[in-house]
Protein backbone atom coordinates (compact mmCIF):
# COMPACT_ATOMS: atom_id res chain seq x y z
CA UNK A 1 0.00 0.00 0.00
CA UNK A 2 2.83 2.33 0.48
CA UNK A 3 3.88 1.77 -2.89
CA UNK A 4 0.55 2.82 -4.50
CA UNK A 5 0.18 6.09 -2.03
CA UNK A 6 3.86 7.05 -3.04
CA UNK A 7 3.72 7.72 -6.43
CA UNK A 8 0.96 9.91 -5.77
CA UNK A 9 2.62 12.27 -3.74
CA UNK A 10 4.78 13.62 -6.45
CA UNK A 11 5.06 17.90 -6.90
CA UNK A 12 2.01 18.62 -4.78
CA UNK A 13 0.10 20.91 -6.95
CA UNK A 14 2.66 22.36 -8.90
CA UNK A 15 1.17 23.45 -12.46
CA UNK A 16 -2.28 22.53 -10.85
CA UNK A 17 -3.89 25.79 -9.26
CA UNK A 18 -7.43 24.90 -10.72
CA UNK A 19 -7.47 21.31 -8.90
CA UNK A 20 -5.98 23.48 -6.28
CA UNK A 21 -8.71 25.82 -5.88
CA UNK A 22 -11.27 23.36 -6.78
CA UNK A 23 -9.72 20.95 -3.67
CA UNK A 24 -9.68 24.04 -0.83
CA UNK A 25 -12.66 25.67 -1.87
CA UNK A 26 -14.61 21.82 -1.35
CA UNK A 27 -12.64 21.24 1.84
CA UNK A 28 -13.26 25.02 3.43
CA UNK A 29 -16.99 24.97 2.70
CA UNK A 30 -17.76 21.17 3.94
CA UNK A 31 -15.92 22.34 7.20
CA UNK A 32 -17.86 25.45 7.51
CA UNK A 33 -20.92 24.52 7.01
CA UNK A 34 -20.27 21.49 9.60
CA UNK A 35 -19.84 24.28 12.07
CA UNK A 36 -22.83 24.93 14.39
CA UNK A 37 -22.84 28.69 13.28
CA UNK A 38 -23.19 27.84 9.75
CA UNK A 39 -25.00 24.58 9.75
CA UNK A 40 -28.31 26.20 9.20
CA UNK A 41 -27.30 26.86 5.95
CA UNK A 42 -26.84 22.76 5.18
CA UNK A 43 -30.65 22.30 4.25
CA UNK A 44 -29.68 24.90 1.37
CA UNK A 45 -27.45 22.51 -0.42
CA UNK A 46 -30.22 20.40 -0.44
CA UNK A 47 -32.09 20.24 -4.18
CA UNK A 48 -34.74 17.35 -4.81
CA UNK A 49 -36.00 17.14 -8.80
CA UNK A 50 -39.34 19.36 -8.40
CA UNK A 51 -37.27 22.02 -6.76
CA UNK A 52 -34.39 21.78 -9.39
CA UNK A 53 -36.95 22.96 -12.25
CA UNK A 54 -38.58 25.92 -9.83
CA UNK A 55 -35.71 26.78 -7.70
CA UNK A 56 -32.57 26.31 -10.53
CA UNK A 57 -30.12 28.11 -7.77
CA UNK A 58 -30.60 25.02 -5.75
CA UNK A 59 -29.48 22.76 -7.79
CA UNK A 60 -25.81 24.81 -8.52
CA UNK A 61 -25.84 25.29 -4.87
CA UNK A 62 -25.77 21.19 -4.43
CA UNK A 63 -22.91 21.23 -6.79
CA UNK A 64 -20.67 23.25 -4.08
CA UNK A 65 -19.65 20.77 -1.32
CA UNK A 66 -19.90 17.54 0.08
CA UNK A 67 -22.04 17.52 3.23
CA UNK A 68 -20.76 13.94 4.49
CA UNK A 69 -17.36 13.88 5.70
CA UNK A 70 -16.48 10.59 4.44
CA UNK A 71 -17.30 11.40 0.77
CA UNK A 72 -15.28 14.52 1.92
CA UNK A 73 -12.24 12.96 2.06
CA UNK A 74 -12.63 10.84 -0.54
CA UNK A 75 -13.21 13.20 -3.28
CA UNK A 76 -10.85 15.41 -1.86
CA UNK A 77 -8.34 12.85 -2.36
CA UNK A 78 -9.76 11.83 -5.81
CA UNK A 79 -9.05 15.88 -7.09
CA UNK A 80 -5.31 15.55 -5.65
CA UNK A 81 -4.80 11.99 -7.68
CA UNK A 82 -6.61 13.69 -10.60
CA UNK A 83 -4.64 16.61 -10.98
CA UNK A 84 -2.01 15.00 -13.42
CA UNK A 85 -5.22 16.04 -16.03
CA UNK A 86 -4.44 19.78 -15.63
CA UNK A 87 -0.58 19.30 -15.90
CA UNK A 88 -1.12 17.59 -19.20
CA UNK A 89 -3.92 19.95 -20.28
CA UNK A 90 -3.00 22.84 -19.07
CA UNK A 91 -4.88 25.28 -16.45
CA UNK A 92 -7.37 26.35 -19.34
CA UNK A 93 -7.88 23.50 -21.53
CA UNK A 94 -8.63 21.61 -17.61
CA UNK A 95 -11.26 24.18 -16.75
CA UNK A 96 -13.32 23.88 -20.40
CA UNK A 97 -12.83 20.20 -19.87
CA UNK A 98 -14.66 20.34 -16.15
CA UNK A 99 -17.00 23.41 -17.53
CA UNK A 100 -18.39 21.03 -19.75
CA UNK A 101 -18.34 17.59 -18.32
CA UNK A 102 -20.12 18.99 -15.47
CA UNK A 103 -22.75 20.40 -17.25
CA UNK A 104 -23.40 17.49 -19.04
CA UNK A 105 -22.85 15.08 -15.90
CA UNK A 106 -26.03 17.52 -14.05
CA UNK A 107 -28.34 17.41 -17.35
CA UNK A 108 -27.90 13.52 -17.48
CA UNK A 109 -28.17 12.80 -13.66
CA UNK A 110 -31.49 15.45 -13.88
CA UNK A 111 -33.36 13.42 -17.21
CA UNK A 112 -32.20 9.85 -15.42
CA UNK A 113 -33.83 11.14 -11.75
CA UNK A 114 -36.67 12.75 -13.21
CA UNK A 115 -37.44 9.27 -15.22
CA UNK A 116 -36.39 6.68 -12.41
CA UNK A 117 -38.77 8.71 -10.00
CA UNK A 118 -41.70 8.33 -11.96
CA UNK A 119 -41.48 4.30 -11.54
CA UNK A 120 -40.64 4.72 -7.55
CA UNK A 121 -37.25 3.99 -8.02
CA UNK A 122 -35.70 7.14 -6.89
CA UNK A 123 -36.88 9.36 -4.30
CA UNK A 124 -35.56 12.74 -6.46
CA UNK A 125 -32.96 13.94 -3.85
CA UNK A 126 -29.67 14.44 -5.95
CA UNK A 127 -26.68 13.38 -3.86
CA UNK A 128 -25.04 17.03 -2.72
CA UNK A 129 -20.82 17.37 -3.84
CA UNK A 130 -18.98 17.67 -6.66
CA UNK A 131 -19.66 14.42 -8.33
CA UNK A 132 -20.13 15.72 -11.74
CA UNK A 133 -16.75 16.99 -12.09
CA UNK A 134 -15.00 14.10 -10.35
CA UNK A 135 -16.19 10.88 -12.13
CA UNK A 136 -16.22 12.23 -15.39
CA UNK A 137 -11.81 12.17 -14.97
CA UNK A 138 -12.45 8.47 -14.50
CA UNK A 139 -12.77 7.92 -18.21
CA UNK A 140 -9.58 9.76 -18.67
CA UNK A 141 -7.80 8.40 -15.86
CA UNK A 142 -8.82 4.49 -17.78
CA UNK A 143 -7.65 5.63 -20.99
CA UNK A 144 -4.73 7.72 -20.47
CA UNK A 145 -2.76 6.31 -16.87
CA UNK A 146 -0.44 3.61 -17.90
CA UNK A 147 -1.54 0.37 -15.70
CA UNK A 148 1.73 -0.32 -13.45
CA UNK A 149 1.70 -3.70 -11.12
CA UNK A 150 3.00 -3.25 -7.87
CA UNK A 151 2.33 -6.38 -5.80
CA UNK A 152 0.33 -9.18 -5.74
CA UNK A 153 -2.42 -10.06 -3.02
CA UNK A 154 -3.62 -13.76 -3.37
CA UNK A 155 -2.75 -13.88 -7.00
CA UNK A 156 -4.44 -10.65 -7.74
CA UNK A 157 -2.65 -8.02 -9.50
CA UNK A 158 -2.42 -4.74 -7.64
CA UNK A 159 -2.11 -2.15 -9.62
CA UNK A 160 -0.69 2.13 -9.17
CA UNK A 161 -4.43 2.41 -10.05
CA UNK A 162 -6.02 0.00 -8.20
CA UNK A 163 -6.35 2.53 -5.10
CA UNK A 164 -8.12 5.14 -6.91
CA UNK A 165 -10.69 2.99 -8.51
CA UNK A 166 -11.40 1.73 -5.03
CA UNK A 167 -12.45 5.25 -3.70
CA UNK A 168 -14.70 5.55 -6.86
CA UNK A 169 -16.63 2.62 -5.57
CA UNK A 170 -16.30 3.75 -2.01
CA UNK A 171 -17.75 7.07 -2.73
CA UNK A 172 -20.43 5.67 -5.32
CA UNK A 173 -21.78 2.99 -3.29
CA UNK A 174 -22.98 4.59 -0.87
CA UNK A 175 -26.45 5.11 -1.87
CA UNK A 176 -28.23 4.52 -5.23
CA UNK A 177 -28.75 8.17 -5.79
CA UNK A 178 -24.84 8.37 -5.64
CA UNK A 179 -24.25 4.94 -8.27
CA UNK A 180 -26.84 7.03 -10.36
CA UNK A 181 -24.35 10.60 -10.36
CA UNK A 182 -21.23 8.51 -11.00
CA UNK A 183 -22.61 6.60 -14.27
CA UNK A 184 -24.31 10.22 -15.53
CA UNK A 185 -20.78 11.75 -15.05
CA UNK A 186 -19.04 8.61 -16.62
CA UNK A 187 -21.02 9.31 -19.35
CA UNK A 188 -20.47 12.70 -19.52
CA UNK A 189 -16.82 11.80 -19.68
CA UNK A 190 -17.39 9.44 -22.69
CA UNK A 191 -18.94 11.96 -24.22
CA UNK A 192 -15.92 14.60 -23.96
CA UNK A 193 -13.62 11.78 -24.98
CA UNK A 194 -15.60 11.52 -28.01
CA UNK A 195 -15.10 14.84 -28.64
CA UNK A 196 -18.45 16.00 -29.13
CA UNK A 197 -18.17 18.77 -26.69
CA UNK A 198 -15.01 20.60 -27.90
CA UNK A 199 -16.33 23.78 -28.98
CA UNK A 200 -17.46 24.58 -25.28
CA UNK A 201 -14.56 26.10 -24.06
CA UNK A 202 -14.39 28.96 -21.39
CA UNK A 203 -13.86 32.28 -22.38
CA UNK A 204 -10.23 33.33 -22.98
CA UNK A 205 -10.63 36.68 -21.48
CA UNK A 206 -12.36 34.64 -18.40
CA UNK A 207 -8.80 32.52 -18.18
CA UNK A 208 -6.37 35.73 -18.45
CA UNK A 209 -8.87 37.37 -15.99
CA UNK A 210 -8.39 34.41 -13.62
CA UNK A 211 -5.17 33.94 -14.02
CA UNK A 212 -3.74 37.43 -13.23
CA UNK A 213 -6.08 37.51 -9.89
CA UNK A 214 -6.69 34.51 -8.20
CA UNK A 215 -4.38 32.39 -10.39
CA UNK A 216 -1.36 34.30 -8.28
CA UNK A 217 -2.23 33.33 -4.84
CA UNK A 218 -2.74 29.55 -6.49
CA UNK A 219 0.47 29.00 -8.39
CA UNK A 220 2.69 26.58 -5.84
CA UNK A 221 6.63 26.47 -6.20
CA UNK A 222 8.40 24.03 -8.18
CA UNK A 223 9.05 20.67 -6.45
CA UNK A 224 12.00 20.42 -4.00
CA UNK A 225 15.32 18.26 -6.10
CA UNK A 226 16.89 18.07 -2.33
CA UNK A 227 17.04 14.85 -0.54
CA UNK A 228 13.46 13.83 1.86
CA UNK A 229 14.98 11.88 4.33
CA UNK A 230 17.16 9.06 4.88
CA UNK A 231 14.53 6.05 5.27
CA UNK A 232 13.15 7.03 2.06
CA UNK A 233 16.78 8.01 0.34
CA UNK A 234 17.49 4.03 1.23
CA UNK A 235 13.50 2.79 -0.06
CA UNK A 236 14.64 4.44 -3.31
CA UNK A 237 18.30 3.47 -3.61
CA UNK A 238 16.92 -0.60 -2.49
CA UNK A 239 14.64 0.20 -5.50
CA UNK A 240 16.88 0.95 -7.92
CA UNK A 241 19.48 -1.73 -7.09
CA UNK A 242 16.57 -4.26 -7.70
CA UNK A 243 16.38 -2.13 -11.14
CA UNK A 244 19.52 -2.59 -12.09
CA UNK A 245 19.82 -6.11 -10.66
CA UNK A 246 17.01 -7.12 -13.41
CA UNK A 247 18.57 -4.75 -15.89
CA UNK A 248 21.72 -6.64 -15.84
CA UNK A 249 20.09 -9.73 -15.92
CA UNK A 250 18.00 -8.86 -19.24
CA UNK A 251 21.26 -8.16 -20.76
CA UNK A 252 23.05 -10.81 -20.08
CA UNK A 253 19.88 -12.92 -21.46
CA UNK A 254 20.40 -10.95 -24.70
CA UNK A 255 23.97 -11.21 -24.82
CA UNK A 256 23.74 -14.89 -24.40
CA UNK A 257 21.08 -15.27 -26.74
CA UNK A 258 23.27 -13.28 -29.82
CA UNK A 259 25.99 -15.05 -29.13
CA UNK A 260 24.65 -18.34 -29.14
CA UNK A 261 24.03 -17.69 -32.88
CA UNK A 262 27.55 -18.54 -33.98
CA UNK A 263 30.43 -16.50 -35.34
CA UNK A 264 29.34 -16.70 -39.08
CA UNK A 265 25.96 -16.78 -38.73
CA UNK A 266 26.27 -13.17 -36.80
CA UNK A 267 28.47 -12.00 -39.44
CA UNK A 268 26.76 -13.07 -42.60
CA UNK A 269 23.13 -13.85 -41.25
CA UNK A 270 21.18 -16.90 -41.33
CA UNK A 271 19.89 -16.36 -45.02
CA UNK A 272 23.93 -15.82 -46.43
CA UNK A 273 22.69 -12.40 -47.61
CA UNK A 274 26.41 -11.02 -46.94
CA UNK A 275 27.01 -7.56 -44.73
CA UNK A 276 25.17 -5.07 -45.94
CA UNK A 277 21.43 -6.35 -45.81
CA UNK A 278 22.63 -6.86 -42.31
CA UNK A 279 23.51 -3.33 -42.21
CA UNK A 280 20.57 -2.15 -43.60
CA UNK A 281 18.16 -3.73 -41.31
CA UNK A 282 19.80 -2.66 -38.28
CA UNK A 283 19.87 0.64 -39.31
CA UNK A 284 16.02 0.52 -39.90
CA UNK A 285 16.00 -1.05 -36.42
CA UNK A 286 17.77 1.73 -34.61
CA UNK A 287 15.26 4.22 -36.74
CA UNK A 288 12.44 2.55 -35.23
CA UNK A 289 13.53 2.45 -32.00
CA UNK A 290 14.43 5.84 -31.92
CA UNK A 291 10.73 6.70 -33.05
CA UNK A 292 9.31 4.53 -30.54
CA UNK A 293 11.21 5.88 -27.77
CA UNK A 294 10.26 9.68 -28.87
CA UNK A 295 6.62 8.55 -29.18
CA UNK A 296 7.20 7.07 -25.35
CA UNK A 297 9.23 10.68 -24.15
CA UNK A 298 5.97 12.61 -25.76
CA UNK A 299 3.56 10.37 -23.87
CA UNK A 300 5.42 10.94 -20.65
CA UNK A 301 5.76 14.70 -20.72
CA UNK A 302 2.07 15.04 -21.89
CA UNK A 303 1.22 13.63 -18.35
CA UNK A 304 3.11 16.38 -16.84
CA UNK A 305 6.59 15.32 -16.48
CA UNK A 306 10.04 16.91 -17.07
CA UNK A 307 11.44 16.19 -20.36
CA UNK A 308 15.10 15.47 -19.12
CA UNK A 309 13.79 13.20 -16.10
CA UNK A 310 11.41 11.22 -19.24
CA UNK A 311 14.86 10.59 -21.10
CA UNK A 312 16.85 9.62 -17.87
CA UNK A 313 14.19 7.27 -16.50
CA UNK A 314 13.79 6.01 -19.96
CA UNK A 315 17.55 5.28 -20.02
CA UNK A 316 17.44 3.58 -16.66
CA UNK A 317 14.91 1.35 -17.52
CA UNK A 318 15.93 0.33 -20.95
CA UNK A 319 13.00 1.53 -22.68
CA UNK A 320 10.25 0.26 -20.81
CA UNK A 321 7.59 2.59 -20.37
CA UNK A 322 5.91 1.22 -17.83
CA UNK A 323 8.84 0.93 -15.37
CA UNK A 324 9.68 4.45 -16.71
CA UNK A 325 6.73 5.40 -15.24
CA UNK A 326 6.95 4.59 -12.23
CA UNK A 327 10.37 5.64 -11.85
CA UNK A 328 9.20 9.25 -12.29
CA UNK A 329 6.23 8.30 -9.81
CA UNK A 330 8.41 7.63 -7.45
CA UNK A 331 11.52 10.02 -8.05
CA UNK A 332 8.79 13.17 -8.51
């Protein structure tokens, strides 16, 4: 378990004042209105489906905060692992992206309630928190996180994922109104993905605005490069020696394996095509290595790492992108 919660911990919210804001403002308003001078504002957050088409204000004002603490802490920590999105979005692209998922998520969850409830099967109170902008990142999060294994619990894979999927259920399970939100914002993120919702975008002059106000006291300092301690300065040196331990054994698997082949046949080739066809196809070999491993540095830095660390932990772990990855998890 320490394994999956460290990788997450990487640059705090560096690049990421949006899921910054977004986090704190959740966070300050759950604990506010849990106060006893404020909690006679709670019923206000509050919307059921007859109200939502009289009373519209009540149904943004269920949007705000989580009342329960549990589902507090669990989407809080969902926006912190979900934050990679803005890194490799950027800070506007991020806030179209939840501008528009969200809508969509609240129109979906709004035509499913108002159906369900006709039957009986849904008592028309919409589940108060953030829900529409948090699930819809699932899709994302499926499609675009590489799937790392970390251990093994009775034969089960457990993956640098497998943690965050678990809140998901946590957080939806708790009631059939909140299984209901989840799917309508899983949709809504299928939807995005699809692209059909690409011309809603917010405003540019909304973004500069933003950004040269709030956006200042947001921004967070670059990570620190300095050493965090000794017992994890040894977890991460243990690491790589096991790294390079299975590095060295991979190439002295290949090295056995081309030199098994037999003086002449490495020279000439097992077809007797002479040198140069030999040549040739290595040189196409190197070519498409050297496109695959650009394609892999691209893929990296669009998730929101450093270009130089991409190369280096691409060097360290000969090419493998998904040990790569968690290199940079780890290292960040």
């Amino acid at each position: 378990m320490a394994a999956i919660l460290s990788q997450y911990s990487t640059t705090g919210f560096y690049k990421a004042p949006v899921s910054k804001a977004l986090m704190g403002s959740v966070f300050l308003a759950c604990t506010a209105l849990n106060t006893p001078a404020l909690a006679h504002l709670r019923p206000y957050l509050l919307c059921r489906i007859p109200e939502a088409f009289s009373e519209p204000w009540r149904l943004l004002l269920s949007r705000l905060t989580f009342l329960d603490t549990k589902d507090l802490v669990c989407g809080s920590v969902l926006i912190y692992y979900f934050r990679i999105f803005e890194r490799r979005f950027g800070s506007h692209k991020f806030s179209s992206y939840l501008l528009a998922t969200g809508l969509l998520a609240t129109l979906f969850e709004v035509a499913v309630v108002s159906s369900i409830r006709q039957f009986g099967l849904h008592d028309g109170l919409l589940p108060p928190g953030p829900y529409c902008l948090i699930f819809p990142l699932f899709v994302n999060f499926f499609f675009d996180i590489p799937r790392i294994v970390t251990t093994h619990v009775v034969g089960i894979p457990i993956t640098g994922k497998t943690l965050t999927y678990i809140l998901g259920l946590q957080v939806c399970s708790t009631s059939s109104a909140n299984a209901v939100t989840a799917l309508c914002g899983i949709a809504a993120g299928l939807v995005w993905r699809s692209g059909a919702l690409n011309w809603l975008r917010l405003p540019s002059f909304v973004a500069r605005a933003c950004d040269l106000t709030i956006g200042r006291l947001l921004r967070s300092q670059p990570p620190s490069q300095g050493a965090l301690g000794a017992t994890l300065e040894l977890q991460r040196q243990q690491q790589m020696e096991l790294l390079e331990q299975q590095l060295q054994i991979n190439r002295a698997r290949d090295h056995r394996t081309r030199h098994g082949q037999g003086y002449a046949e490495t020279l000439v080739g097992p077809d007797h095509h002479g040198w140069q066809p030999n040549q040739n196809e290595a040189q196409q070999a190197g070519l498409n290595a050297a496109e695959q491993q650009e394609e892999q540095v691209a893929r990296l830095v669009d998730m929101g790492f450093d270009r130089e660390s991409v190369v280096n932990a691409l060097r360290a772990a000969n090419n493998d992108l998904n040990t790569a990855t968690n290199l940079l998890l780890q290292e960040g």
